[in-house]
N, C-alpha and C. Protein backbone atom coordinates (compact mmCIF):
# COMPACT_ATOMS: atom_id res chain seq x y z
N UNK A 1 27.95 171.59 109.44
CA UNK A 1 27.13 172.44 110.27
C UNK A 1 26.38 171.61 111.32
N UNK A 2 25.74 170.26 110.94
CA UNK A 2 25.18 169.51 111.66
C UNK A 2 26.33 168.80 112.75
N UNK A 3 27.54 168.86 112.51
CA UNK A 3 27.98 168.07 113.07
C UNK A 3 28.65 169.37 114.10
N UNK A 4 28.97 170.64 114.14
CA UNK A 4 28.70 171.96 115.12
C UNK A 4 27.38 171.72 116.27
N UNK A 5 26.68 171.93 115.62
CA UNK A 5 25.36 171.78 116.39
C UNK A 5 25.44 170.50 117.51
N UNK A 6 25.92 169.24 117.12
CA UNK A 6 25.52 168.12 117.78
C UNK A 6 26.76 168.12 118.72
N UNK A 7 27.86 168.94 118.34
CA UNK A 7 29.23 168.82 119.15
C UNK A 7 28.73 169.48 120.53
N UNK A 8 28.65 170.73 119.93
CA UNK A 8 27.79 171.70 120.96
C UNK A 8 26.63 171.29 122.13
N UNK A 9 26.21 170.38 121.63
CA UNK A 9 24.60 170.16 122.39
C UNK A 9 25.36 169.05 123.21
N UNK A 10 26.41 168.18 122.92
CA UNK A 10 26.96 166.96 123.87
C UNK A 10 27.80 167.40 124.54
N UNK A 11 28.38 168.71 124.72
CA UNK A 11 28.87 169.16 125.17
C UNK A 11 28.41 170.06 126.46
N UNK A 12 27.36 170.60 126.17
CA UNK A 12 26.59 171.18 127.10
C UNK A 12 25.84 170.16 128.31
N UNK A 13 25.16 169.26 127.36
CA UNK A 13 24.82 168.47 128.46
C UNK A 13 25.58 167.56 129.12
N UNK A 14 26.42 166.86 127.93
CA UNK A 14 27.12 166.44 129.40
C UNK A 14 28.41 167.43 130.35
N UNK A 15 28.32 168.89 130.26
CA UNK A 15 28.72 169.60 131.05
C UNK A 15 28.13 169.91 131.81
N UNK A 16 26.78 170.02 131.82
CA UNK A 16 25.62 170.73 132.92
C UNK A 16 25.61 168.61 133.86
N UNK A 17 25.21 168.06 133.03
CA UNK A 17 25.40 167.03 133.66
C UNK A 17 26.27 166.54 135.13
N UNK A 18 27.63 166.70 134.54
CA UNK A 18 28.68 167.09 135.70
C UNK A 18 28.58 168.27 136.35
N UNK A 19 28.53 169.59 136.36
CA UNK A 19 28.38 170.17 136.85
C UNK A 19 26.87 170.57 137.65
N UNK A 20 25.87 169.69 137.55
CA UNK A 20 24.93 169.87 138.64
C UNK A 20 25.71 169.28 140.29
N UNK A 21 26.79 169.08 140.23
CA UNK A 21 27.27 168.07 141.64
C UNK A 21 28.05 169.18 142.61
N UNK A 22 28.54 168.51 143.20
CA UNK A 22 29.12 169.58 144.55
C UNK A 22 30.31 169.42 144.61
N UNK A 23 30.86 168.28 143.84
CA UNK A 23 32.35 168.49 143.95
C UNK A 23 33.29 169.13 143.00
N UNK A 24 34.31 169.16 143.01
CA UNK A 24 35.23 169.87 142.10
C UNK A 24 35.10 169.89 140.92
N UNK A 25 35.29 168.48 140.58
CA UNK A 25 34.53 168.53 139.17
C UNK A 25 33.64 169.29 138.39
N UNK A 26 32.42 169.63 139.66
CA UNK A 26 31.27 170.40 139.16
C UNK A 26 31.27 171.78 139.06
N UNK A 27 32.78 172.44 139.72
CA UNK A 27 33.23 173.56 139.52
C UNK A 27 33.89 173.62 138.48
N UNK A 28 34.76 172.48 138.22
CA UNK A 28 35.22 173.22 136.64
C UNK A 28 34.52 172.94 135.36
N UNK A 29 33.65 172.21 135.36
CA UNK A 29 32.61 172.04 134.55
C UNK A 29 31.83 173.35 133.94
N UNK A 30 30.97 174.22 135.21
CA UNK A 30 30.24 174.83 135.27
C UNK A 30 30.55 176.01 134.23
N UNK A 31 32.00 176.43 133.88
CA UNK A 31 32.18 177.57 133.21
C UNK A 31 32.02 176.66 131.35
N UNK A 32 32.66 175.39 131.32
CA UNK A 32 32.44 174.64 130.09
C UNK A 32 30.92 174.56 129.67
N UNK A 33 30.19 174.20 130.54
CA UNK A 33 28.59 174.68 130.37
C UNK A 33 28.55 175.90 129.72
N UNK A 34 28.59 176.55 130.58
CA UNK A 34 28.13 178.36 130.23
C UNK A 34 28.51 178.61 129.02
N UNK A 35 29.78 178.30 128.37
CA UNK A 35 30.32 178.88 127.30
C UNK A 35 29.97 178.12 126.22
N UNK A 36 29.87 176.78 126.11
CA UNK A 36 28.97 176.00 125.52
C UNK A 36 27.47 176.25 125.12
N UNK A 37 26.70 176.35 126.29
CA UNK A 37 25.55 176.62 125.96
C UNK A 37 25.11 178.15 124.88
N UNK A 38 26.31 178.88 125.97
CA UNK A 38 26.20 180.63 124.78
C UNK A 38 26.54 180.31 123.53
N UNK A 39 27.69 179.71 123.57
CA UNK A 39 27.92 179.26 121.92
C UNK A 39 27.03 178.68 120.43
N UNK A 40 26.46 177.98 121.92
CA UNK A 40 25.10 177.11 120.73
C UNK A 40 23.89 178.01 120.74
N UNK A 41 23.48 178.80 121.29
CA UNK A 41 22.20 179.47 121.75
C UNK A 41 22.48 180.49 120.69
N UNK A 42 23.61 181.21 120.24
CA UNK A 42 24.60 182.51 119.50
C UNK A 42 24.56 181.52 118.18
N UNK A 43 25.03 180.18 118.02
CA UNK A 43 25.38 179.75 116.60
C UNK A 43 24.87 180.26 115.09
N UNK A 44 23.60 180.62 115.20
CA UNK A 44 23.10 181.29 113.94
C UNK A 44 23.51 182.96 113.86
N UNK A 45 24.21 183.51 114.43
CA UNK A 45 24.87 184.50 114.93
C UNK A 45 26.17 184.36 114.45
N UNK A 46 26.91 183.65 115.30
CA UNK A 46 28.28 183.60 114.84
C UNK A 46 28.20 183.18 113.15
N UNK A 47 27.40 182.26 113.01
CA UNK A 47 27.74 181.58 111.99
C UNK A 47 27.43 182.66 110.40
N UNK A 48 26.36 183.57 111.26
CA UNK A 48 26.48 184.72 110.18
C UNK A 48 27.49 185.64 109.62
N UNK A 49 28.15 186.18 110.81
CA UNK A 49 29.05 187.19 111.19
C UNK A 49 30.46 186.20 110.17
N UNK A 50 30.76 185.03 110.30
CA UNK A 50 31.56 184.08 109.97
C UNK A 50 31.34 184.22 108.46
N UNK A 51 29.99 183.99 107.75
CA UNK A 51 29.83 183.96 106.30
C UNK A 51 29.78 185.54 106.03
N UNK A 52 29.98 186.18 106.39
CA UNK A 52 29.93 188.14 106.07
C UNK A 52 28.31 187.85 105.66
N UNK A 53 27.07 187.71 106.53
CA UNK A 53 26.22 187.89 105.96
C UNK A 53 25.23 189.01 105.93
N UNK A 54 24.33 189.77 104.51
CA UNK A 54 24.54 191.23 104.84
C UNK A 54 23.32 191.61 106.03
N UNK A 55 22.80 190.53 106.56
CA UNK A 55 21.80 191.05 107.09
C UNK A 55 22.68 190.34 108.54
N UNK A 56 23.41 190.29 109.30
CA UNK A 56 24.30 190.11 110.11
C UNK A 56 23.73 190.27 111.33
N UNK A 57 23.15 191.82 111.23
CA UNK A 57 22.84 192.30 112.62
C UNK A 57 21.43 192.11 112.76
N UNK A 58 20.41 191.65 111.83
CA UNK A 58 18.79 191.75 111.76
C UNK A 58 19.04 190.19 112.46
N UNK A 59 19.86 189.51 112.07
CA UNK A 59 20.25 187.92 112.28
C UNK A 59 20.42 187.72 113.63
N UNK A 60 21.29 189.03 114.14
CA UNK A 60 21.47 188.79 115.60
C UNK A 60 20.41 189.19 116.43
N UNK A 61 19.40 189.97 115.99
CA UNK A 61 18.74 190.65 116.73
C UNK A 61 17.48 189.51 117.33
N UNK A 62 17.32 188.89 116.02
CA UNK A 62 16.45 187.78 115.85
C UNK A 62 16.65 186.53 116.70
N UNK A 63 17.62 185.86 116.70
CA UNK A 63 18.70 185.23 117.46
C UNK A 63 18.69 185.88 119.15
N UNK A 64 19.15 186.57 119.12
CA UNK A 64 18.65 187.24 121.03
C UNK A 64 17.27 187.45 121.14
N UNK A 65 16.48 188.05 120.42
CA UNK A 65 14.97 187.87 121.23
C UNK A 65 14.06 186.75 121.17
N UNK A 66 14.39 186.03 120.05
CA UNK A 66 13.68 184.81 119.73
C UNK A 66 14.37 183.69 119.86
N UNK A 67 15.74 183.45 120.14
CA UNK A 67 16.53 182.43 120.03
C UNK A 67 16.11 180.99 121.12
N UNK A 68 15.39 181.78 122.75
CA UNK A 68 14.77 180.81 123.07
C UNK A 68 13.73 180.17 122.71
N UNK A 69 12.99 180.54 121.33
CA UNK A 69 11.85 179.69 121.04
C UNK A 69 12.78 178.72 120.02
N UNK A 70 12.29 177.44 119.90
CA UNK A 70 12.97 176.40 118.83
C UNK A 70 13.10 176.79 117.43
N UNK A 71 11.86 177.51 117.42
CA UNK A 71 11.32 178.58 115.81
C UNK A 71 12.21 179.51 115.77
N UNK A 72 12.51 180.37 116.66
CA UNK A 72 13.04 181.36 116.43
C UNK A 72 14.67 180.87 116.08
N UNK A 73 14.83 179.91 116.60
CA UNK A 73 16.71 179.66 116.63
C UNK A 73 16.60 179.04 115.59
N UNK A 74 15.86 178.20 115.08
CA UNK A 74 15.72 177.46 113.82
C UNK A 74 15.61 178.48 112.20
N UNK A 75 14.59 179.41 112.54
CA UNK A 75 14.43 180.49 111.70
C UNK A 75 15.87 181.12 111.08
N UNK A 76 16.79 181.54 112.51
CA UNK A 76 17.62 182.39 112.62
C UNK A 76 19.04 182.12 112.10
N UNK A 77 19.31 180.50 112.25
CA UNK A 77 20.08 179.84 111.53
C UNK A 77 19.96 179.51 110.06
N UNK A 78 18.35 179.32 109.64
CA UNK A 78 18.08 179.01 108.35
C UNK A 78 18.79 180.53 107.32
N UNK A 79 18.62 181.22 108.11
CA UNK A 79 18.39 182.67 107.23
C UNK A 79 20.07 183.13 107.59
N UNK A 80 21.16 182.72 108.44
CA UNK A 80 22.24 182.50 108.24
C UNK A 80 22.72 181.80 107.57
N UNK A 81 22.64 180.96 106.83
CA UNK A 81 23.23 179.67 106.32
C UNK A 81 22.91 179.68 105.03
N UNK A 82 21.53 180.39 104.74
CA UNK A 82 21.15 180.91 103.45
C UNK A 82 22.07 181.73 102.42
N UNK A 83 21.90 181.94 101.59
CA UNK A 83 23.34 182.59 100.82
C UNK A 83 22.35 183.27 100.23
N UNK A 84 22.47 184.65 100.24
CA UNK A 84 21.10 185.64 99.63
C UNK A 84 21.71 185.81 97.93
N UNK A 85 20.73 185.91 97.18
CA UNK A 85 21.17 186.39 95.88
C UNK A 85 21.46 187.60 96.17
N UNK A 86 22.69 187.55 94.60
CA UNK A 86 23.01 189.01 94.57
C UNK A 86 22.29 189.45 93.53
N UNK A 87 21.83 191.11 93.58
CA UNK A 87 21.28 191.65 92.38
C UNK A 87 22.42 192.41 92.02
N UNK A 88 22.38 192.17 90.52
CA UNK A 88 23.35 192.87 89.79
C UNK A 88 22.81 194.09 88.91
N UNK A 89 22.99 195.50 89.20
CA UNK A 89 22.47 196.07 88.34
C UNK A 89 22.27 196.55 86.89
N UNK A 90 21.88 196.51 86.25
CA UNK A 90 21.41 196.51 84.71
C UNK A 90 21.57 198.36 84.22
N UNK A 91 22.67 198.53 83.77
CA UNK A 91 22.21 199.69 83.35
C UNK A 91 22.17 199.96 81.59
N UNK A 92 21.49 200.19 81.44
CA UNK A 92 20.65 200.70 79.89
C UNK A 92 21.25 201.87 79.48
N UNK A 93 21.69 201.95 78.24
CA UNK A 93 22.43 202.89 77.62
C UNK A 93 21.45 203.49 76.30
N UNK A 94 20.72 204.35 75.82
CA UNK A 94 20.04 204.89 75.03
C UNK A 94 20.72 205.38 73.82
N UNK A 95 20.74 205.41 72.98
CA UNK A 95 20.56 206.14 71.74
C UNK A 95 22.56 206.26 72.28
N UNK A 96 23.55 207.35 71.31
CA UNK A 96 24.69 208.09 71.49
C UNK A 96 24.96 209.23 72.17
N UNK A 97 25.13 209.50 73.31
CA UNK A 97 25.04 210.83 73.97
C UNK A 97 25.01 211.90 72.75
N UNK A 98 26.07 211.83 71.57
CA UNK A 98 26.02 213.06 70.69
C UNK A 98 24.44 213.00 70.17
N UNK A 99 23.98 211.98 69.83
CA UNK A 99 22.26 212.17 69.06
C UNK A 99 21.42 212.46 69.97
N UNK A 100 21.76 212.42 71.49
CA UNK A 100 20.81 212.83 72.25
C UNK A 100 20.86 213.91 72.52
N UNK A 101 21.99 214.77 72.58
CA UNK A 101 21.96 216.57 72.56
C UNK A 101 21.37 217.13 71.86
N UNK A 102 21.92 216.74 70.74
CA UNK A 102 21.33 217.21 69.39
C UNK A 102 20.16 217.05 69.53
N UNK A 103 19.05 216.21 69.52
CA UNK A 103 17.53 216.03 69.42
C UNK A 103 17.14 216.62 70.73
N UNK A 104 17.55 217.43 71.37
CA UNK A 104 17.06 217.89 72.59
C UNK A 104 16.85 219.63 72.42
N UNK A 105 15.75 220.47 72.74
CA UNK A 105 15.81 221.73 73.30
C UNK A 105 15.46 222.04 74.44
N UNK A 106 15.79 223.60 74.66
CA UNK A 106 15.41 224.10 76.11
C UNK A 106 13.64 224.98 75.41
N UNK A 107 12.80 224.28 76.49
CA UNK A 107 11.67 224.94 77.08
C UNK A 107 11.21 226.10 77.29
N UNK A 108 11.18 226.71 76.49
CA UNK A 108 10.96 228.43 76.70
C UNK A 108 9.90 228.88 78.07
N UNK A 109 9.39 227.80 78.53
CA UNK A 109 8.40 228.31 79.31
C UNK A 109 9.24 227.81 80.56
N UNK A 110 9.70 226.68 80.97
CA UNK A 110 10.34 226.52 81.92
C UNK A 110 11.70 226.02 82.15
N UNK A 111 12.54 226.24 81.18
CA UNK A 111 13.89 226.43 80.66
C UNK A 111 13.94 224.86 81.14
N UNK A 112 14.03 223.72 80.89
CA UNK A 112 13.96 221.96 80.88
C UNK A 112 14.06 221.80 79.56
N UNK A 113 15.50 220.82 79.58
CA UNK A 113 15.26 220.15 78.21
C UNK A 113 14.16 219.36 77.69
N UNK A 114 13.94 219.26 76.53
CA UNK A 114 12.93 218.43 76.19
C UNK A 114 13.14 218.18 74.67
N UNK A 115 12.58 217.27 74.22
CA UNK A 115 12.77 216.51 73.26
C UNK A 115 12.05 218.27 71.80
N UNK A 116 13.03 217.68 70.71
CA UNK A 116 13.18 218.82 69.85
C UNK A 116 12.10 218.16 68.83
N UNK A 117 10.87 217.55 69.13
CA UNK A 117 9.74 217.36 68.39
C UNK A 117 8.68 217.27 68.99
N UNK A 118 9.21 217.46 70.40
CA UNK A 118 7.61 217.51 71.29
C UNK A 118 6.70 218.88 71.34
N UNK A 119 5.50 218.27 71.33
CA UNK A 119 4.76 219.71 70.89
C UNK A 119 4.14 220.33 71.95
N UNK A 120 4.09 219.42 73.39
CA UNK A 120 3.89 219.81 74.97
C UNK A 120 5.45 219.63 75.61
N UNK A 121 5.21 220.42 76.48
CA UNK A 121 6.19 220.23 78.02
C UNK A 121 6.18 218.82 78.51
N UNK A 122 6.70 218.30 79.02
CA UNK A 122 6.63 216.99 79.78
C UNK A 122 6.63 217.73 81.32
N UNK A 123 7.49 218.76 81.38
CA UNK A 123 7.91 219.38 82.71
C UNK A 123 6.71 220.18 83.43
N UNK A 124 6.61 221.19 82.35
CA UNK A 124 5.38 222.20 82.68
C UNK A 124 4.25 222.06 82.10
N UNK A 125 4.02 221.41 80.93
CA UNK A 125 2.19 221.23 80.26
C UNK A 125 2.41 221.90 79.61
N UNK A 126 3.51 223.03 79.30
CA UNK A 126 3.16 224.70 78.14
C UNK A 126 2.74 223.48 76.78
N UNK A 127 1.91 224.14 76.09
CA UNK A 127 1.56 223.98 74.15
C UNK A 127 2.93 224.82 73.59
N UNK A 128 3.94 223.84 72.91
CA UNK A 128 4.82 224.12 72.14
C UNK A 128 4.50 223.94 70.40
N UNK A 129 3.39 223.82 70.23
CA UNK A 129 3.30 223.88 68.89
C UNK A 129 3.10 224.83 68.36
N UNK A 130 3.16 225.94 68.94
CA UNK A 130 2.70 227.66 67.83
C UNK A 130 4.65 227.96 67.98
């Protein structure tokens, strides 16, 4: 990655280099600049889009409005290059679906299942103990 960056940056300058002049040279230079410099100015960009990263486009956005501050291009690359954890979700399985029917009734007051020893509603508040 460091060695992208430093290709890029010797490349630019000594393209803008040559191409500050008036002769030919400095014409065909001038487009090697341009595309150079976009390249490196974009790198925390591309380099996102390159790793599928999921925040891709917050990356680019960051990268074009802030990319001319040193912070901002520095920021913008860090948080490309970063490899985000993944969360894996956990799902919890209770009791046997058959023991959970079974221990369940319907709510006479507001037809919601509810547990077949509760003596309130959870749903509505009704007093189920008479």
């Amino acid at each position: 990655m460091f060695a992208k960056i430093l290709a890029l940056a010797v490349v630019s300058i000594f393209s803008f280099a040559v191409a500050s002049g008036t002769n030919m040279a400095a014409m065909l230079m001038l487009p090697v600049f341009v595309i150079a410099s976009l390249w490196l100015y974009f790198l925390p960009s591309i380099e996102a889009y390159r790793r599928k990263h999921e925040n891709t486009q917050s990356i680019l956005i960051v990268n074009l409005f802030f990319g001319w501050t040193l912070i901002g291009w520095v920021f913008s690359l860090v948080w490309a290059i970063k490899n985000p954890s993944k969360v894996t979700p956990v799902v919890a399985s209770i009791g046997d679906e058959n023991n959970d029917a079974e221990q369940l009734k319907v709510c006479p007051f507001c037809a919601e299942l509810i547990k077949r020893s509760a003596i309130k509603c959870k749903h509505c508040g009704s007093d189920l103990s008479s």
